[in-house]
N, C-alpha and C. Protein backbone atom coordinates (compact mmCIF):
# COMPACT_ATOMS: atom_id res chain seq x y z
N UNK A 1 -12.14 -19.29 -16.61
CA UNK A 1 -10.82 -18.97 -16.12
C UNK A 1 -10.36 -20.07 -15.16
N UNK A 2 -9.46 -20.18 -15.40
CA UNK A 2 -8.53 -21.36 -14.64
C UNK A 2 -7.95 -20.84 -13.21
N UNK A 3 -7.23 -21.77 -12.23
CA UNK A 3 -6.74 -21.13 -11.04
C UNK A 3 -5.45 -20.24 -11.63
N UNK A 4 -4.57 -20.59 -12.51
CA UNK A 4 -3.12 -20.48 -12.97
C UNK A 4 -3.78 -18.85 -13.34
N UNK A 5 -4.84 -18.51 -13.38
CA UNK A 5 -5.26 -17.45 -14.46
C UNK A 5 -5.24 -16.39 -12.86
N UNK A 6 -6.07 -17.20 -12.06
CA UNK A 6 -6.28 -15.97 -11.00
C UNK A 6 -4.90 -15.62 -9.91
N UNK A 7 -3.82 -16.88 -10.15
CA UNK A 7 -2.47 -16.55 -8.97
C UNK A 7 -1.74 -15.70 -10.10
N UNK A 8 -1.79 -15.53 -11.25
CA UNK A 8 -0.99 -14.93 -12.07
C UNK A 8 -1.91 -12.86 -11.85
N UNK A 9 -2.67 -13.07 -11.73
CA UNK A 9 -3.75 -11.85 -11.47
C UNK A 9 -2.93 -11.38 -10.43
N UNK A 10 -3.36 -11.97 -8.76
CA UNK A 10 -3.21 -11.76 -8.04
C UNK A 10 -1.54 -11.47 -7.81
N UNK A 11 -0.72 -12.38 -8.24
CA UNK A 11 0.39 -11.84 -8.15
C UNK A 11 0.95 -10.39 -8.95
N UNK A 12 0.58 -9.95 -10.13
CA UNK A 12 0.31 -8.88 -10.63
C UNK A 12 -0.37 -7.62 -9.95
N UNK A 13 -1.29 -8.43 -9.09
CA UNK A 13 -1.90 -7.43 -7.79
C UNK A 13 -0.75 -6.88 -7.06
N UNK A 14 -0.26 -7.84 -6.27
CA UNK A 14 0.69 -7.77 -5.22
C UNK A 14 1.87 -6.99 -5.75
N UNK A 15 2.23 -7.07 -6.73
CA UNK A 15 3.17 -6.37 -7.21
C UNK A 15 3.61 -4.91 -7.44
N UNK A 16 2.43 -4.51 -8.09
CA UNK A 16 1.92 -2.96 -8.66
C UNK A 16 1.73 -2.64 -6.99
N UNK A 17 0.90 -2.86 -6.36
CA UNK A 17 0.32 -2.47 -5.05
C UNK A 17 1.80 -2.29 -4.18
N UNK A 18 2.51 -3.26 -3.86
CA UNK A 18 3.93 -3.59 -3.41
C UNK A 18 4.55 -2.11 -3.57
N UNK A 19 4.65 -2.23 -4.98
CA UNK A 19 5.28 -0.93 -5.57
C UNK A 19 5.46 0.34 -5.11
N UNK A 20 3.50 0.77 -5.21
CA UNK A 20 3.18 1.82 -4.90
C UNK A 20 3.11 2.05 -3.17
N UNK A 21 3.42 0.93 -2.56
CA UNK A 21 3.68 0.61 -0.96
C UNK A 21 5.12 1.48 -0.67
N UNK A 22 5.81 0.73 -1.45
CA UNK A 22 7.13 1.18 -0.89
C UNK A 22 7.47 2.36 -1.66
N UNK A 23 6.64 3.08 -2.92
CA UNK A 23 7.12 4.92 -3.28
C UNK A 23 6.52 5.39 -1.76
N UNK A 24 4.97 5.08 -1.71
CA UNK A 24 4.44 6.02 -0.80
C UNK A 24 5.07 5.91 0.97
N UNK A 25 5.57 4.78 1.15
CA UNK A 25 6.62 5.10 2.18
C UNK A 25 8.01 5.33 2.19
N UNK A 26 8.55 5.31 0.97
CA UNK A 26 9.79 6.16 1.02
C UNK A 26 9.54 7.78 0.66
N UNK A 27 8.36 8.56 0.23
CA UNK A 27 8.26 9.71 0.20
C UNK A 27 7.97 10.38 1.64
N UNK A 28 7.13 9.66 1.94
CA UNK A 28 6.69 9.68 3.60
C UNK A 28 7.90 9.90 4.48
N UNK A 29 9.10 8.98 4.22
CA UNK A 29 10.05 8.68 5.05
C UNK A 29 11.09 9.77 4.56
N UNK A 30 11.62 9.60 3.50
CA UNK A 30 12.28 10.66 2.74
C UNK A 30 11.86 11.95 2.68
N UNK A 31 10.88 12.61 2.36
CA UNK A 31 10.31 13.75 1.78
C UNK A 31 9.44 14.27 2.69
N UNK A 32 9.70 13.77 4.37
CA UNK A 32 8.28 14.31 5.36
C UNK A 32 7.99 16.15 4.70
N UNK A 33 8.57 16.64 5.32
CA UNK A 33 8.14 18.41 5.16
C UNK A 33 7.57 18.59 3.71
N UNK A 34 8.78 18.30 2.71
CA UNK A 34 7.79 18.57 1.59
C UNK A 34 6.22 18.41 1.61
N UNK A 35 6.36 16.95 1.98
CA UNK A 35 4.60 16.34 1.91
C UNK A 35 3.82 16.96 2.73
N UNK A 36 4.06 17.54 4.06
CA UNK A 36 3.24 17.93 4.51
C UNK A 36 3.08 19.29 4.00
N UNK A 37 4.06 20.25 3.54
CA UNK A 37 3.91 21.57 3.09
C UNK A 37 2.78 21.50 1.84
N UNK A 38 2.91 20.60 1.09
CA UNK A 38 2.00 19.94 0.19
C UNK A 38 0.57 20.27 0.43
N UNK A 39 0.30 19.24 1.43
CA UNK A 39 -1.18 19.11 2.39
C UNK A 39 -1.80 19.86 2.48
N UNK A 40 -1.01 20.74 3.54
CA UNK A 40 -0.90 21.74 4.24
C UNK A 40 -1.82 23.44 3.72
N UNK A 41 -0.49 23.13 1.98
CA UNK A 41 -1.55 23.95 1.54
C UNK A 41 -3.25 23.30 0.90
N UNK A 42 -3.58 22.46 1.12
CA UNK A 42 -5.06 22.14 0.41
C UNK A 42 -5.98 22.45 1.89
N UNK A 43 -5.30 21.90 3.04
CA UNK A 43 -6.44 21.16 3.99
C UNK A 43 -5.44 22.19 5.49
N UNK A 44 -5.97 23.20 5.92
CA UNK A 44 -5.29 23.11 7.44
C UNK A 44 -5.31 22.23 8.54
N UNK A 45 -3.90 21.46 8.71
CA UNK A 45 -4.08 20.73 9.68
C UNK A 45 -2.46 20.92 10.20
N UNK A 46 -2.96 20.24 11.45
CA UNK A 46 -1.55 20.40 12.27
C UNK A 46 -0.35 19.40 12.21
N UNK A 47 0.58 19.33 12.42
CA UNK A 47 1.68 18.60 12.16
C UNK A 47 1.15 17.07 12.39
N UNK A 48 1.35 17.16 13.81
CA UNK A 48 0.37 15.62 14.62
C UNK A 48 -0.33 15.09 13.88
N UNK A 49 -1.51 15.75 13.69
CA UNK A 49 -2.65 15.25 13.03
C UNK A 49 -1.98 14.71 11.32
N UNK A 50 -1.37 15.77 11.13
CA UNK A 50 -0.80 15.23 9.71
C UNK A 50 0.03 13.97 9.64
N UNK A 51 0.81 13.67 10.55
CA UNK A 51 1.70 12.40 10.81
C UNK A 51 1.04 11.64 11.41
N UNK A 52 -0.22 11.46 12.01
CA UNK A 52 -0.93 9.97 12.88
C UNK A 52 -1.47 10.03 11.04
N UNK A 53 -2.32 10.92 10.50
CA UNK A 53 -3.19 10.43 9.15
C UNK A 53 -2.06 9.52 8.50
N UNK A 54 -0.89 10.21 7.86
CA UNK A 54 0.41 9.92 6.81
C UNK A 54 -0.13 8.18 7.60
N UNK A 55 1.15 7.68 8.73
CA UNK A 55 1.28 6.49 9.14
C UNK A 55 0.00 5.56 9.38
N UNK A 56 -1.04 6.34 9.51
CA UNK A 56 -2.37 5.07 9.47
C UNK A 56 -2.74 4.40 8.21
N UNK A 57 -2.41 5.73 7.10
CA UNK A 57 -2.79 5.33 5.77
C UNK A 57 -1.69 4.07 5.22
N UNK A 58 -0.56 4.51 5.89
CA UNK A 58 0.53 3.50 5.45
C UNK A 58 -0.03 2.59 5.79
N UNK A 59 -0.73 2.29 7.34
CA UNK A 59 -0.92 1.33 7.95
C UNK A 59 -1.37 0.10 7.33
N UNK A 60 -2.95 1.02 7.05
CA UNK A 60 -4.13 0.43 6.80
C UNK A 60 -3.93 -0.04 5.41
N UNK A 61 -3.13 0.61 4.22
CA UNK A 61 -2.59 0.75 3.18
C UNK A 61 -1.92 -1.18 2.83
N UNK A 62 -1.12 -1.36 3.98
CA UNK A 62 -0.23 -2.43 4.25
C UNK A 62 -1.34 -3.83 4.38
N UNK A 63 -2.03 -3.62 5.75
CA UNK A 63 -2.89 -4.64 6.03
C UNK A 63 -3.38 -4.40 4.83
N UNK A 64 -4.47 -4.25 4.15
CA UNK A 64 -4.96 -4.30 2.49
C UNK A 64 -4.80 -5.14 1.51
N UNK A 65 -3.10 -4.59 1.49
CA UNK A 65 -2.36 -5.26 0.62
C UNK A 65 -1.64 -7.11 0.93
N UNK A 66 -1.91 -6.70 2.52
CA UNK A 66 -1.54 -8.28 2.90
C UNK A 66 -2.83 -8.91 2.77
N UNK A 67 -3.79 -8.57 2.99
CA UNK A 67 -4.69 -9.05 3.12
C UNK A 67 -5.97 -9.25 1.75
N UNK A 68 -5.83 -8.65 0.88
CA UNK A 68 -6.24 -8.81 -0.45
C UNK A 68 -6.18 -9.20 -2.03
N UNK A 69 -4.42 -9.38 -1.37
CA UNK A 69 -3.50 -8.98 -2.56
C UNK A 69 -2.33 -10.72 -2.23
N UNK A 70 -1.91 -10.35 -0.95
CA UNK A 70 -0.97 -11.77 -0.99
C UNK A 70 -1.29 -12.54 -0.57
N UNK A 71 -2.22 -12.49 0.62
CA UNK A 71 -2.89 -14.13 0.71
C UNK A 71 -3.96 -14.80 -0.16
N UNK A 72 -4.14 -14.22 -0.74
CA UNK A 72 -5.20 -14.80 -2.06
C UNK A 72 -3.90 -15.25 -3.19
N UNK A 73 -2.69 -14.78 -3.17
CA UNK A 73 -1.91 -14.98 -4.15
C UNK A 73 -1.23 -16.47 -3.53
N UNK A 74 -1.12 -16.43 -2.53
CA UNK A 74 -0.22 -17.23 -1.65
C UNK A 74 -1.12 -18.78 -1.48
N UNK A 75 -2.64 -18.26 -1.69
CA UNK A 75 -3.59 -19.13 -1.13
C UNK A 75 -3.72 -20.15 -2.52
N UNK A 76 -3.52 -19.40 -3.51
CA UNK A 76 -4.12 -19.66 -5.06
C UNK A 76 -2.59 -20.79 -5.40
N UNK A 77 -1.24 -20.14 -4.92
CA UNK A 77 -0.22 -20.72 -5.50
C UNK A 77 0.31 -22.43 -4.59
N UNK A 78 -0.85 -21.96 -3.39
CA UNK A 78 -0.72 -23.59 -2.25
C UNK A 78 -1.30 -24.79 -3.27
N UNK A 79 -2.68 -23.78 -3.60
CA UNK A 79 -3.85 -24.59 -5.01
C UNK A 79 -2.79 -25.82 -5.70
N UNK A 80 -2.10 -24.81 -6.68
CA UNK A 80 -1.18 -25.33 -7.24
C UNK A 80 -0.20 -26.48 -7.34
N UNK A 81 0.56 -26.56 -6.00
CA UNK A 81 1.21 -27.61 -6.04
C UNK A 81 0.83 -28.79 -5.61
């Protein structure tokens, strides 16, 4: 496999991931109560607790994706030129 093979990967990474970044924070943002009524019924937890989990996952979710996904894409496409 060539480099052209792995920034084309990785950007395909970044993308799908991107994607599913910005549904799961516009449901988050859009749809709070639903989601937690959701939860709510699987797991008892309290509001708080339910909104520090929601925003860490975004968090941690984000760094991930910067960090697995676009600087390897970013790093691969410097390769390049």
């Amino acid at each position: 496999m060539n480099i052209e093979t792995y920034a084309t990967f990785f950007m395909w990474c970044t993308i799908i991931n991107g994607a599913l970044y910005v549904v799961s924070a516009a449901m988050c943002i859009l749809f709070p109560n639903r989601l937690y009524r959701v939860h709510s019924k699987w797991f008892e937890i309290p509001r708080t607790t339910f909104n520090t989990a929601i925003f860490s996952y975004l968090a941690v979710y984000k760094i991930f994706l910067i960090g697995f996904n676009l600087v390897p894409f970013l790093s691969l496409r410097i390769m390049l030129v």
